[in-house]
N, C-alpha and C. Protein backbone atom coordinates (compact mmCIF):
# COMPACT_ATOMS: atom_id res chain seq x y z
N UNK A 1 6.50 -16.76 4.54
CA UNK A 1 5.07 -16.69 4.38
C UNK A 1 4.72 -17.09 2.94
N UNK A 2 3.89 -17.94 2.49
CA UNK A 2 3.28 -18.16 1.29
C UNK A 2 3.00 -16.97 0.74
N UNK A 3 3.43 -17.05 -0.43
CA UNK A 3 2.80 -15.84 -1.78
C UNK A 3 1.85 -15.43 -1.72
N UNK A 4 0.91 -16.57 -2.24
CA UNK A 4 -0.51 -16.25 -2.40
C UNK A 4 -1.23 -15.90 -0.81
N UNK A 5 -0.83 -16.08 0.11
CA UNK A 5 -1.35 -15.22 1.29
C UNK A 5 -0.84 -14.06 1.46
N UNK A 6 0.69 -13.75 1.39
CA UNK A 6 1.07 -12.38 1.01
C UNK A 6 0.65 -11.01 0.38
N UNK A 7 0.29 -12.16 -0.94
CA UNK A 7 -0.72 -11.23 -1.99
C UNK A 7 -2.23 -10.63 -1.78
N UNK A 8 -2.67 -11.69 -1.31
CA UNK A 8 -4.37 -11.17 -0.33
C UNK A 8 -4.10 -10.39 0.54
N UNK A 9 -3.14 -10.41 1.53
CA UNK A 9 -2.96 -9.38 2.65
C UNK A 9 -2.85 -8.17 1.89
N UNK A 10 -1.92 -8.22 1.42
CA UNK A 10 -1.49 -6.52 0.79
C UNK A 10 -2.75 -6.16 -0.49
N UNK A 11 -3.79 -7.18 -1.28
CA UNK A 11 -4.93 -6.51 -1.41
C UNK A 11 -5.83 -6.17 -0.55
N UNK A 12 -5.90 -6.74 0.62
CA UNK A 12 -6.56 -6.12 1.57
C UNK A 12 -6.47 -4.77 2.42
N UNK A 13 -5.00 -4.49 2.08
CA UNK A 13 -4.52 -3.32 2.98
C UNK A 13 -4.55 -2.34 1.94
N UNK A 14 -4.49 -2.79 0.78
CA UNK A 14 -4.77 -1.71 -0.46
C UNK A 14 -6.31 -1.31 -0.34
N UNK A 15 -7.41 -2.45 0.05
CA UNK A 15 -8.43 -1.87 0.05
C UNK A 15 -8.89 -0.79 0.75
N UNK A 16 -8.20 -1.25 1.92
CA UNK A 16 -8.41 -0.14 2.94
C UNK A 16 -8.01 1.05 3.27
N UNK A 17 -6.88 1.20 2.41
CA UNK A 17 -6.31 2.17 1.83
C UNK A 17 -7.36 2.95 0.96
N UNK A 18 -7.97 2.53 -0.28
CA UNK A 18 -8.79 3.53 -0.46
C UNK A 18 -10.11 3.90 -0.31
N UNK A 19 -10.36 3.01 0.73
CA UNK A 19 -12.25 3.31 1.40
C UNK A 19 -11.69 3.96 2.82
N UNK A 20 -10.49 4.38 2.83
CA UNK A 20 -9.83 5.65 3.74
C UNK A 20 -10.39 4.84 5.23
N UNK A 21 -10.39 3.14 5.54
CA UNK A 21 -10.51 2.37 7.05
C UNK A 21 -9.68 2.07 7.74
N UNK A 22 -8.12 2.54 6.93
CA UNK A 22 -7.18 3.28 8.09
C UNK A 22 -6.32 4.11 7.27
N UNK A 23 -6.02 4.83 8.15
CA UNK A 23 -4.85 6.33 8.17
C UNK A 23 -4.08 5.85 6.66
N UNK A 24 -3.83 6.21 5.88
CA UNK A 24 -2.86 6.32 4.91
C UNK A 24 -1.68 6.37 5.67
N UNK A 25 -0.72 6.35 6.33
CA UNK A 25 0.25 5.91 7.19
C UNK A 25 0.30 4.55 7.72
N UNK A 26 -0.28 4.59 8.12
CA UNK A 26 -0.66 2.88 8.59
C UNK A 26 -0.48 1.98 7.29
N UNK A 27 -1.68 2.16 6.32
CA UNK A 27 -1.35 1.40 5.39
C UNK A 27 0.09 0.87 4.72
N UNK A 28 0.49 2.35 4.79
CA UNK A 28 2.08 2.27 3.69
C UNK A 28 3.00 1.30 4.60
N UNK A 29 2.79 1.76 6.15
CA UNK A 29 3.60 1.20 7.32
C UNK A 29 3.37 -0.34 6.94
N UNK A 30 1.98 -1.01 6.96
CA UNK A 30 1.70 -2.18 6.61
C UNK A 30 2.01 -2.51 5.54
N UNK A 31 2.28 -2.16 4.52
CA UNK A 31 2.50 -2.28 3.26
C UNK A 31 4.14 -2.58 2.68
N UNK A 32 5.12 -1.71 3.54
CA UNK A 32 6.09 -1.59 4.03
C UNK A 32 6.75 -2.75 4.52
N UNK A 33 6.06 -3.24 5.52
CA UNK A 33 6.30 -4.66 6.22
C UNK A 33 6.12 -6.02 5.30
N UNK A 34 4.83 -5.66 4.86
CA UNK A 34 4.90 -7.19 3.69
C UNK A 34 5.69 -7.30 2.71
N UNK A 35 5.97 -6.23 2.47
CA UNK A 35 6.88 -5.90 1.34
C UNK A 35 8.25 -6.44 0.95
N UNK A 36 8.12 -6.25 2.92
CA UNK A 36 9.67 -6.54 3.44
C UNK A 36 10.85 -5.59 3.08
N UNK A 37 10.31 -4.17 2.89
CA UNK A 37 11.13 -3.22 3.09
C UNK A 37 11.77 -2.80 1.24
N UNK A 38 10.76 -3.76 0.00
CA UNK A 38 10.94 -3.21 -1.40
C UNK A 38 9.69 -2.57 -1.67
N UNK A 39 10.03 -1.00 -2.19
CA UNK A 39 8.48 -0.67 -2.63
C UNK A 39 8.79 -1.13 -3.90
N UNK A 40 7.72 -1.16 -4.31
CA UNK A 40 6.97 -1.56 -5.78
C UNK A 40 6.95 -0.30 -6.27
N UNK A 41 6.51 -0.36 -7.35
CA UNK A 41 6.35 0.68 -8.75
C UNK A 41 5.47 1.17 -7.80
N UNK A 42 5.56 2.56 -7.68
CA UNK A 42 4.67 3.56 -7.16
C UNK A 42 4.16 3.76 -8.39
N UNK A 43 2.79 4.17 -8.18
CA UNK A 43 1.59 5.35 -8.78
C UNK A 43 1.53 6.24 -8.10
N UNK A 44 2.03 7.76 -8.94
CA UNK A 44 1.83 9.05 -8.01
C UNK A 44 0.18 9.48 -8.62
N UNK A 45 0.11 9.84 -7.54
CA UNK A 45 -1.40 10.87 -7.76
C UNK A 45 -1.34 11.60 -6.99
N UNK A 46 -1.83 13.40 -7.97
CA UNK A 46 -1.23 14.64 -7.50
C UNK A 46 -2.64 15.20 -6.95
N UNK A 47 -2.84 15.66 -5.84
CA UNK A 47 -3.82 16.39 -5.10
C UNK A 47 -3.22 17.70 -4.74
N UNK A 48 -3.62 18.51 -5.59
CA UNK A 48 -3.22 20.04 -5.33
C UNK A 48 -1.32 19.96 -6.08
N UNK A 49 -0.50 20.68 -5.23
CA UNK A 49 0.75 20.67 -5.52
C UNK A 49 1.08 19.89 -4.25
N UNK A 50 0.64 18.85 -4.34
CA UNK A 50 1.21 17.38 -3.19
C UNK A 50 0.76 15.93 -3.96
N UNK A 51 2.43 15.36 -3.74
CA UNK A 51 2.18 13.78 -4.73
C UNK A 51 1.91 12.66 -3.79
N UNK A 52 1.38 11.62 -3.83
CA UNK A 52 1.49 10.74 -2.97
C UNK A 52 1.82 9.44 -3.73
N UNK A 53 2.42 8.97 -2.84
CA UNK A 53 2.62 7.67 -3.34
C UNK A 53 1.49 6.03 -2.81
N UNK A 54 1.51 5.50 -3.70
CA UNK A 54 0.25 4.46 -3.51
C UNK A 54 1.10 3.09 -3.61
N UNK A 55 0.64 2.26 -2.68
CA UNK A 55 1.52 1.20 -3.19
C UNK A 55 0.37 -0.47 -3.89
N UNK A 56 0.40 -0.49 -5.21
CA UNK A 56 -0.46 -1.12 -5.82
C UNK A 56 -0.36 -2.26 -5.41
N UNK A 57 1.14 -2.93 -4.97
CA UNK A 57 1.12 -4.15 -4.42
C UNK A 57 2.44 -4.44 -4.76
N UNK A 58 3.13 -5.62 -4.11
CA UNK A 58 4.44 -6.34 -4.29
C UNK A 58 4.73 -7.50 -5.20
C-alpha cells in the first residue's frame, strides 16, 4: 500500500478515535492492522488509576 495513503488512513482512524465514532477497540484493532502488527511510540494518558494507550500513528 502507498505511504502517503497509509498515513491518511491511520489519521483518520486517529480521528475517530478521539471524537469517540468508534469503540476505542476497534480503533487500536484498525490501527493494529495498518501498522502491520508495529506499535508506534505510545502516549499514555492516565484516567483515574487506568493508562491507556493511544496510537499517534506509524
Amino acid at each position: 500500500m502507498d505511504e502517503m495513503r497509509k498515513k491518511i488512513i491511520i489519521q483518520e482512524i486517529n480521528s475517530w478515535k478521539e471524537s469517540r465514532m468508534l469503540p476505542e477497540q476497534y480503533c487500536n484493532y484498525l490501527l493494529a492492522l495498518y501498522c502491520q502488527g508495529e506499535l508506534p511510540p505510545s502516549k499514555s494518558i492516565e484516567t483515574g488509576s487506568k493508562k491507556t494507550a493511544s496510537f499517534p500513528g506509524c
